[in-house]
PDB file of N, CA and C in Angstrom:
ATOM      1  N   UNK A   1     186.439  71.064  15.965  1.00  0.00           N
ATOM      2  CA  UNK A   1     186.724  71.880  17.134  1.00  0.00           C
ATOM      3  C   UNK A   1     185.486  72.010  18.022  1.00  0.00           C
ATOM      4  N   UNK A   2     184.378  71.676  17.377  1.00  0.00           N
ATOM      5  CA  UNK A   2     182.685  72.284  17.855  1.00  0.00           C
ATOM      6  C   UNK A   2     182.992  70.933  19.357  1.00  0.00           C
ATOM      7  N   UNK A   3     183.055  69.800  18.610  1.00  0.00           N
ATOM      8  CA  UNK A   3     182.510  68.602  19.705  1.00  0.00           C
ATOM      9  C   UNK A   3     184.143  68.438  20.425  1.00  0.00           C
ATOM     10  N   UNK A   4     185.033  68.952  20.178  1.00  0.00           N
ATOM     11  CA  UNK A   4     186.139  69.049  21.413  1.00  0.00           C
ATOM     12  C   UNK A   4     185.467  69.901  22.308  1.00  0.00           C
ATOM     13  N   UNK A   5     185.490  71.498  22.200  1.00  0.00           N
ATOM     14  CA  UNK A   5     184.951  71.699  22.740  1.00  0.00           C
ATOM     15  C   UNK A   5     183.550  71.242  23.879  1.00  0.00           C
ATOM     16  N   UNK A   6     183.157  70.480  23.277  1.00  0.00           N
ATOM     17  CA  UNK A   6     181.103  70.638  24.401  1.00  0.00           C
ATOM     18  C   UNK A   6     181.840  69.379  25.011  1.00  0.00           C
ATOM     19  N   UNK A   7     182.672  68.479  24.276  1.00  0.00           N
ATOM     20  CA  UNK A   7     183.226  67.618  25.157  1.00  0.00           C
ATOM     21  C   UNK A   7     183.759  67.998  26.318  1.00  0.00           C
ATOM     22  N   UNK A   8     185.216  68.962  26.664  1.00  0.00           N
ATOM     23  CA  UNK A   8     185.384  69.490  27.222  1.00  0.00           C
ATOM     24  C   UNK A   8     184.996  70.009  28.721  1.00  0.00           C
ATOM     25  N   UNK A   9     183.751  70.643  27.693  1.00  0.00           N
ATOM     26  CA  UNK A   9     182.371  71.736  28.471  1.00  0.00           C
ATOM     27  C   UNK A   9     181.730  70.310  29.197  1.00  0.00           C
ATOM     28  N   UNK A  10     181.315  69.542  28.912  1.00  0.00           N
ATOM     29  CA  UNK A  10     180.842  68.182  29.670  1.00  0.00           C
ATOM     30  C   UNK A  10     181.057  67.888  30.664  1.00  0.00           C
ATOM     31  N   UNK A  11     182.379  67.103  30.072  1.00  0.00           N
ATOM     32  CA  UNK A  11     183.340  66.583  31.400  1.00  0.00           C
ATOM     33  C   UNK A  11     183.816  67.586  32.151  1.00  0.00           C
ATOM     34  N   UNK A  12     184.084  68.772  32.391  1.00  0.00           N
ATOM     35  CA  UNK A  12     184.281  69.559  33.412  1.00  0.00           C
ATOM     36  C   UNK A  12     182.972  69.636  33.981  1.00  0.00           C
ATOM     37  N   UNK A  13     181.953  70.144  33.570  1.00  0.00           N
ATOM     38  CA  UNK A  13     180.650  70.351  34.541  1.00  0.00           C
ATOM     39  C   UNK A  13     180.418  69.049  35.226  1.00  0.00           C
ATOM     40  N   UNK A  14     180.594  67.679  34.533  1.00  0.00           N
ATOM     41  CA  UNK A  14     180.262  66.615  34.989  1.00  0.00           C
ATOM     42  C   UNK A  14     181.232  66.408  36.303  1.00  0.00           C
ATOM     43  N   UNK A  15     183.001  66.892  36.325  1.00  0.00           N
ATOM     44  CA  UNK A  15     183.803  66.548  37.311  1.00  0.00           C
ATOM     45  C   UNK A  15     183.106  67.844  38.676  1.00  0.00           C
ATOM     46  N   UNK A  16     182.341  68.969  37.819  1.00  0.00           N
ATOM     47  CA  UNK A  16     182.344  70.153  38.962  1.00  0.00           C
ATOM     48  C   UNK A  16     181.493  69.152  40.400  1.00  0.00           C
ATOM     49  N   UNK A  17     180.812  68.908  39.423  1.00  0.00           N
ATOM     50  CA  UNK A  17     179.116  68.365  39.540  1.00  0.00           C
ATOM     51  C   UNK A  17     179.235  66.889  40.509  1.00  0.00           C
ATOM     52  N   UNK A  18     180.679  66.348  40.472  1.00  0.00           N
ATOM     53  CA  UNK A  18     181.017  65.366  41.370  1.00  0.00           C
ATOM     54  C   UNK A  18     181.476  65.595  42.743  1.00  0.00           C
ATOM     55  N   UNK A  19     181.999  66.793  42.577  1.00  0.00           N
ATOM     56  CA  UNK A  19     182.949  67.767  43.764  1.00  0.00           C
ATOM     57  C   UNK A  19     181.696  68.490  44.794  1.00  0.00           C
ATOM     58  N   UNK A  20     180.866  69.075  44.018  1.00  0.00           N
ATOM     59  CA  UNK A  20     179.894  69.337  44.967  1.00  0.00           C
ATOM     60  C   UNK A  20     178.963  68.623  45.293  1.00  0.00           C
ATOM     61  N   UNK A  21     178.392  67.401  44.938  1.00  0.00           N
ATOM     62  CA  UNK A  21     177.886  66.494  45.820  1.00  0.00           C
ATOM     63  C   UNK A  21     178.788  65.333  46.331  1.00  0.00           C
ATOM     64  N   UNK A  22     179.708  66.024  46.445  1.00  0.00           N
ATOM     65  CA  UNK A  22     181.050  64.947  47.214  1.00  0.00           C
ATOM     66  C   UNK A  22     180.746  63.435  46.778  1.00  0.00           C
ATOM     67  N   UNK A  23     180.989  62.931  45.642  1.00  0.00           N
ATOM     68  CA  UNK A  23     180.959  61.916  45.045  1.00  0.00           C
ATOM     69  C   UNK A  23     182.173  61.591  44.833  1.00  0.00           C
ATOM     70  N   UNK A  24     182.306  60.062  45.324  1.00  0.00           N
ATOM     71  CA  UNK A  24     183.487  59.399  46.144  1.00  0.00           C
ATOM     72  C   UNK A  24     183.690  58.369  45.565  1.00  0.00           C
ATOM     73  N   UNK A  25     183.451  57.344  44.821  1.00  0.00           N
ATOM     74  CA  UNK A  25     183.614  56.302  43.864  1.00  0.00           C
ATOM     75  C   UNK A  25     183.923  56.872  42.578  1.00  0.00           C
ATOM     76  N   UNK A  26     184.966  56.244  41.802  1.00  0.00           N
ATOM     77  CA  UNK A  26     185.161  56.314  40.645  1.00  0.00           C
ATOM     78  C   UNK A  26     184.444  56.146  39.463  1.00  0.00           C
ATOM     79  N   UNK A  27     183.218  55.181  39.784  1.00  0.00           N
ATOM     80  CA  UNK A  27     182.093  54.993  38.868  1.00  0.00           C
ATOM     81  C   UNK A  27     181.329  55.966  38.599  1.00  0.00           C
ATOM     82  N   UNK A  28     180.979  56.477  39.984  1.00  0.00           N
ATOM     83  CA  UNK A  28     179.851  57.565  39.618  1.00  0.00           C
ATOM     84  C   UNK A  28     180.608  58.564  39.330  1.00  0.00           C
ATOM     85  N   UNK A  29     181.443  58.521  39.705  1.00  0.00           N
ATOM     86  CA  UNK A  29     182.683  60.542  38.978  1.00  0.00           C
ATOM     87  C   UNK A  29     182.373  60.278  37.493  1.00  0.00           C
ATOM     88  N   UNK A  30     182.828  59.163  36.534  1.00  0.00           N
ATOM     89  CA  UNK A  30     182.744  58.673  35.339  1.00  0.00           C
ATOM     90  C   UNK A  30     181.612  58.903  34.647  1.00  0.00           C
ATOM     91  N   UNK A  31     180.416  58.219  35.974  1.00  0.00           N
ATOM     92  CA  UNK A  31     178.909  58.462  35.055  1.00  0.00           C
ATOM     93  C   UNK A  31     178.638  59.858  34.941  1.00  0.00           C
ATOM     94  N   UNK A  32     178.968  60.404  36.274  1.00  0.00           N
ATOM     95  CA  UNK A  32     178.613  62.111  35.789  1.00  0.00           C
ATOM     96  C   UNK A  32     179.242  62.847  34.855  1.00  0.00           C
ATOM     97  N   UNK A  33     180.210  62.580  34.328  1.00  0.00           N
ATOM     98  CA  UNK A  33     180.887  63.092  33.387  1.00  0.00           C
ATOM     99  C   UNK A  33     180.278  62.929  31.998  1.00  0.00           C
ATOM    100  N   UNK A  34     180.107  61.452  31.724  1.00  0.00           N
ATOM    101  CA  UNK A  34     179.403  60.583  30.699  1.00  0.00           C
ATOM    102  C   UNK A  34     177.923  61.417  30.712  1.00  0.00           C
ATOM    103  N   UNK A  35     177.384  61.399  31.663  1.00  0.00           N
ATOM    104  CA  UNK A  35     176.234  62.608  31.629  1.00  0.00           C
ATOM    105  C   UNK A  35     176.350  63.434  30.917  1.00  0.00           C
ATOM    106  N   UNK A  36     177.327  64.566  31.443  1.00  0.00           N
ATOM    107  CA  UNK A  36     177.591  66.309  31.141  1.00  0.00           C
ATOM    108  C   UNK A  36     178.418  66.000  29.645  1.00  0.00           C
ATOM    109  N   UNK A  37     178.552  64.984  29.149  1.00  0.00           N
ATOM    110  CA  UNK A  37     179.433  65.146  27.944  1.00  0.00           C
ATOM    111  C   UNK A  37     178.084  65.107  26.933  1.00  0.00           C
ATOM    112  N   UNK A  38     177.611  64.031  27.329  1.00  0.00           N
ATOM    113  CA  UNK A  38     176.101  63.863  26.046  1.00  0.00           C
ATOM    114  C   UNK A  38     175.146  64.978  25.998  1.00  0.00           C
ATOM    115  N   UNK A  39     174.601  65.484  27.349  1.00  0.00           N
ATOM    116  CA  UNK A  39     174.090  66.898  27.381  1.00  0.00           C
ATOM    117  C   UNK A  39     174.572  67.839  26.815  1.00  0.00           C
ATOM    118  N   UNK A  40     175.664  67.689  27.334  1.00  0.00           N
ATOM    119  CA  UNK A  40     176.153  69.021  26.527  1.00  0.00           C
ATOM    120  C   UNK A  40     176.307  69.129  24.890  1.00  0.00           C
ATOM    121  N   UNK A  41     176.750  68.028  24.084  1.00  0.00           N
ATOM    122  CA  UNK A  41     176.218  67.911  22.883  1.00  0.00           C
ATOM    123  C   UNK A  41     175.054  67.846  22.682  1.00  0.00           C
ATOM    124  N   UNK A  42     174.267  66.976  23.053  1.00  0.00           N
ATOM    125  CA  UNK A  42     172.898  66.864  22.784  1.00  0.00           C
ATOM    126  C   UNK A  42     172.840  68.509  22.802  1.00  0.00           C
ATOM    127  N   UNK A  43     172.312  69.450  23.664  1.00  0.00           N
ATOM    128  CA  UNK A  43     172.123  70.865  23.757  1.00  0.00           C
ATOM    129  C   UNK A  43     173.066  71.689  22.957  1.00  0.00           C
ATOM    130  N   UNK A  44     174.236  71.512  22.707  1.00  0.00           N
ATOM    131  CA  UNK A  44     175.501  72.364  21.784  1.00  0.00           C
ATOM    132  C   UNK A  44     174.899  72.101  20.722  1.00  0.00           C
ATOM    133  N   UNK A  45     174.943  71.014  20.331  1.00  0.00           N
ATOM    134  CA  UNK A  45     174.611  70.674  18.312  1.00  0.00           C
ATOM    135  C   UNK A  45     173.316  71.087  17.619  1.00  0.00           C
ATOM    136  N   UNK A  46     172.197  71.103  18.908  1.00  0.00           N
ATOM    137  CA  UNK A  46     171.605  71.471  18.680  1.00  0.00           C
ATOM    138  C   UNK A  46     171.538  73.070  18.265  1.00  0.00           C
ATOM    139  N   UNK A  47     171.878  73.793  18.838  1.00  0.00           N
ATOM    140  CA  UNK A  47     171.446  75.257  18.972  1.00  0.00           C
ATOM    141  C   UNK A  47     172.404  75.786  18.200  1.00  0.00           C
ATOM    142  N   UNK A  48     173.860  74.732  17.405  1.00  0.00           N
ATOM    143  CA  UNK A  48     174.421  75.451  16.813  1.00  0.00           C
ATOM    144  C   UNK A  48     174.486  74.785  15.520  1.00  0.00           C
ATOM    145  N   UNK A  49     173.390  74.548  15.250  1.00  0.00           N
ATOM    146  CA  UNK A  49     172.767  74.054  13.417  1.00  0.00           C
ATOM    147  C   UNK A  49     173.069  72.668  13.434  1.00  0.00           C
ATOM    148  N   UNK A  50     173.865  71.842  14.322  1.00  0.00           N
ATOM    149  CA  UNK A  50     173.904  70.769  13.888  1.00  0.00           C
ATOM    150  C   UNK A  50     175.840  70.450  13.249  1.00  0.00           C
ATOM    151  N   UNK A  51     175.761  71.426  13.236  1.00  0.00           N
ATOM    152  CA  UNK A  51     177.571  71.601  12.467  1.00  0.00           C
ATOM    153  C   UNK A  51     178.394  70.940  13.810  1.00  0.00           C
ATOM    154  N   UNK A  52     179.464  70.109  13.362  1.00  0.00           N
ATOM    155  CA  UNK A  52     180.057  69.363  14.156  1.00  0.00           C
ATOM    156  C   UNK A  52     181.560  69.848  13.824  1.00  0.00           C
ATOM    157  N   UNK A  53     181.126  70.457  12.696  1.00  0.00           N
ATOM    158  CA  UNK A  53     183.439  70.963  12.446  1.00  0.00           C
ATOM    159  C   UNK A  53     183.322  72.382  12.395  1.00  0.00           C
ATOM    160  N   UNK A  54     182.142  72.779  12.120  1.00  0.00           N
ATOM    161  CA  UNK A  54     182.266  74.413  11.951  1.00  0.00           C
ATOM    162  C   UNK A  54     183.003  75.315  13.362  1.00  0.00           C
ATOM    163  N   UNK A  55     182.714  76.489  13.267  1.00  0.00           N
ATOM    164  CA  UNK A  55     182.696  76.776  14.811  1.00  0.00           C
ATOM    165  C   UNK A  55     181.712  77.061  15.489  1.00  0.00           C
ATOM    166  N   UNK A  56     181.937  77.327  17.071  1.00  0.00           N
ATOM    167  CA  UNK A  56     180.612  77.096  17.697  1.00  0.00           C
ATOM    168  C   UNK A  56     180.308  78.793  17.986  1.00  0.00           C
ATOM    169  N   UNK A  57     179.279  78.796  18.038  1.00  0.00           N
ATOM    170  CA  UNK A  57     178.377  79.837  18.390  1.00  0.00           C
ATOM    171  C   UNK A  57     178.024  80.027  19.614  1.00  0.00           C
ATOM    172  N   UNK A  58     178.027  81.187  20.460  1.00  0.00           N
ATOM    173  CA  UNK A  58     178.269  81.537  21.998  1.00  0.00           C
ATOM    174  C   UNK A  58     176.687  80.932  22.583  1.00  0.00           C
ATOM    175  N   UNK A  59     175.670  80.698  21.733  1.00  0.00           N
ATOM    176  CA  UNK A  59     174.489  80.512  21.803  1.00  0.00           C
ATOM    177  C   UNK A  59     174.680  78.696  22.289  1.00  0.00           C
ATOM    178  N   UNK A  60     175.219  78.388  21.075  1.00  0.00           N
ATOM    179  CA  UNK A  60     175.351  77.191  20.941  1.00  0.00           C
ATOM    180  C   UNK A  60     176.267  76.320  22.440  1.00  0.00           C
ATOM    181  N   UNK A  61     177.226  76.983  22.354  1.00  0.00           N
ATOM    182  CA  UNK A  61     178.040  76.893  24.135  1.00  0.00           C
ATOM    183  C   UNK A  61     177.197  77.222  24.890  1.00  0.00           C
ATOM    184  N   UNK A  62     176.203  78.199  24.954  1.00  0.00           N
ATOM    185  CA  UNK A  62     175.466  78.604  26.580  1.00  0.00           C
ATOM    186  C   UNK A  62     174.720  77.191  26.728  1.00  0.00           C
ATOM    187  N   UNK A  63     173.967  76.931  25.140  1.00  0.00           N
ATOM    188  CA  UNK A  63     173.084  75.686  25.201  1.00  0.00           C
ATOM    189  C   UNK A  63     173.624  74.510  26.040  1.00  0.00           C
ATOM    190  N   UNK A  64     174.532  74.231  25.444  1.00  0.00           N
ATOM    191  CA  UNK A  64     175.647  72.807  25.884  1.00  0.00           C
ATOM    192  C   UNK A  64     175.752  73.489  27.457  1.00  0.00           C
ATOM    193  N   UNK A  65     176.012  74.365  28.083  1.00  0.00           N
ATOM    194  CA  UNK A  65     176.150  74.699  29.643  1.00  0.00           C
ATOM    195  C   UNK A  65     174.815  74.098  30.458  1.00  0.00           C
ATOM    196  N   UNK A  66     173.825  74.633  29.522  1.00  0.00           N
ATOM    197  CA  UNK A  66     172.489  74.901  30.381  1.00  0.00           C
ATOM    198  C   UNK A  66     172.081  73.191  30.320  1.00  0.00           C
ATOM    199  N   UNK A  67     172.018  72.252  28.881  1.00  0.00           N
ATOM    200  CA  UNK A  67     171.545  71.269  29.141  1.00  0.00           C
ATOM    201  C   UNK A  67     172.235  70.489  29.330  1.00  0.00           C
ATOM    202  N   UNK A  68     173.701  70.175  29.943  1.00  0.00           N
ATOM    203  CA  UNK A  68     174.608  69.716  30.923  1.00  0.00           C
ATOM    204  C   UNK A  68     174.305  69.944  32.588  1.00  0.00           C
ATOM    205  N   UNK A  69     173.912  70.880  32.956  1.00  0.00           N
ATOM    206  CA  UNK A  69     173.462  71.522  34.204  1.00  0.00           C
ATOM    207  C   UNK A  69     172.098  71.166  34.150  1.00  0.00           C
ATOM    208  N   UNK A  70     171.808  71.169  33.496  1.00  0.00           N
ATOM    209  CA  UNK A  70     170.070  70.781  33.283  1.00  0.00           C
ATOM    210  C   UNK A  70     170.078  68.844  33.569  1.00  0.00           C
ATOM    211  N   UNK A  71     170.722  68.412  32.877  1.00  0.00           N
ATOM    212  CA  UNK A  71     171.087  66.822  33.093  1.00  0.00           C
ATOM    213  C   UNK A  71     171.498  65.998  34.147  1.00  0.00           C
ATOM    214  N   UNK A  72     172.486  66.880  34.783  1.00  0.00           N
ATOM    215  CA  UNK A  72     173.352  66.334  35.777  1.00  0.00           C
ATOM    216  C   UNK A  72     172.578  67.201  37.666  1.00  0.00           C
ATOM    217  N   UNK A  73     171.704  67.511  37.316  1.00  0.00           N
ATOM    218  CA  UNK A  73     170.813  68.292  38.400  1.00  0.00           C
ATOM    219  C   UNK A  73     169.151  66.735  38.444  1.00  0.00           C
ATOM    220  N   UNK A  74     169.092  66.564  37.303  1.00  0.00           N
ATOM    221  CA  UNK A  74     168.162  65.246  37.238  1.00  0.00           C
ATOM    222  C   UNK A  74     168.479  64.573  37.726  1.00  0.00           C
ATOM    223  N   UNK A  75     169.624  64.286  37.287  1.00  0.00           N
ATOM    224  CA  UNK A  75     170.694  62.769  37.569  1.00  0.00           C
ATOM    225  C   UNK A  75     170.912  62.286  38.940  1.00  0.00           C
ATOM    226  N   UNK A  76     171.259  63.715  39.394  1.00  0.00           N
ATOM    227  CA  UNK A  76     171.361  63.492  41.021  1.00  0.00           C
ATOM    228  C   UNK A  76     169.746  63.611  41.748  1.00  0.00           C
ATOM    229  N   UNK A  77     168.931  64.013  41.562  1.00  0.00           N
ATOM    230  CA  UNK A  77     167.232  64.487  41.583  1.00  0.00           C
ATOM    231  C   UNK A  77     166.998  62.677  41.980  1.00  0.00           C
ATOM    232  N   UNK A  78     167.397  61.974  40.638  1.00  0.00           N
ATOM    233  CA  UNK A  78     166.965  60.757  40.433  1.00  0.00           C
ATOM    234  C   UNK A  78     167.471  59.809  41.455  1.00  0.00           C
ATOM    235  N   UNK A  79     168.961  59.929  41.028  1.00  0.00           N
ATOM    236  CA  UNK A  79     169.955  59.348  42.492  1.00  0.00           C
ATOM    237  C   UNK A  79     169.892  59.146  43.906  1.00  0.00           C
ATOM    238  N   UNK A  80     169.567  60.607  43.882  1.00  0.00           N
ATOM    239  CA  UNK A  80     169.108  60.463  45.435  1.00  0.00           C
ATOM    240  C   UNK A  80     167.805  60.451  45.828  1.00  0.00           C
ATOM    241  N   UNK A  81     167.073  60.300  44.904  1.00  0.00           N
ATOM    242  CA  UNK A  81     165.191  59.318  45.235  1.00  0.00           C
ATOM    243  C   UNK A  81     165.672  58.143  45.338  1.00  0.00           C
ATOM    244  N   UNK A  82     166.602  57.490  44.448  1.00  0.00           N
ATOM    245  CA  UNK A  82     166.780  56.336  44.346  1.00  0.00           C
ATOM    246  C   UNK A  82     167.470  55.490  46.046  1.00  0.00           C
ATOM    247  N   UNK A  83     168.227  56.411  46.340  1.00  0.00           N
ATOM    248  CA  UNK A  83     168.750  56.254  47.232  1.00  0.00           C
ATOM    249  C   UNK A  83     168.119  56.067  48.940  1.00  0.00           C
ATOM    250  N   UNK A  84     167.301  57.096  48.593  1.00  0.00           N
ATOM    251  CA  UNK A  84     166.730  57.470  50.100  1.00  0.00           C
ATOM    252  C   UNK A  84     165.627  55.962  49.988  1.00  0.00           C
ATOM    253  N   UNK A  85     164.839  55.641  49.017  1.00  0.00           N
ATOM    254  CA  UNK A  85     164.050  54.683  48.676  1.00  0.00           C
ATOM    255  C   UNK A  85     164.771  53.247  48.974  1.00  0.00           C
ATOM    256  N   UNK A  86     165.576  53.062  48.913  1.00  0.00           N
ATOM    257  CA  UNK A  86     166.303  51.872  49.500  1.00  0.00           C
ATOM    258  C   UNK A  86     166.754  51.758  50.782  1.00  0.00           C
ATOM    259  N   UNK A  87     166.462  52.975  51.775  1.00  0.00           N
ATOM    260  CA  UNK A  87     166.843  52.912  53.411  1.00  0.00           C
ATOM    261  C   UNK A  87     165.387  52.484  53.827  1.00  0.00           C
TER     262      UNK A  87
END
């Protein structure tokens, strides 16, 4: 239930996270998602012992929020250096 969840928690921050920088290709909607899904585990599993079937801990969810938001704020950081650098 732990990694349904942060999955979940991922891919929604990752789809929010497409909507407000009006991201318009299907690739990059995908990559941001693919982002906010690994962050958010990466950060969930962490903070909640590592347990993958147990249940999750409100600590453990804030984690998975913050380093999903924390990821997908780089991502675009990076993106759009990347971007402006090629005009």
């Amino acid at each position: 239930m732990t990694i349904f969840v942060l999955i979940l928690l991922g891919v929604s921050l990752g789809w929010l996270s497409s909507i407000l920088m009006r991201t318009e290709t299907a690739r990059a909607i995908l990559r941001q998602m693919g982002v906010g899904v690994a962050a958010a585990l990466v950060g969930g599993l962490a903070l909640n012992g590592g347990s993958m079937f147990g249940g999750l801990s409100l600590a453990g969810l804030g984690a998975g929020a913050v380093a999903a938001i924390t990821a997908l704020t780089l991502y675009h950081a990076i993106i759009t250096r990347r971007e402006e650098a090629n005009l």
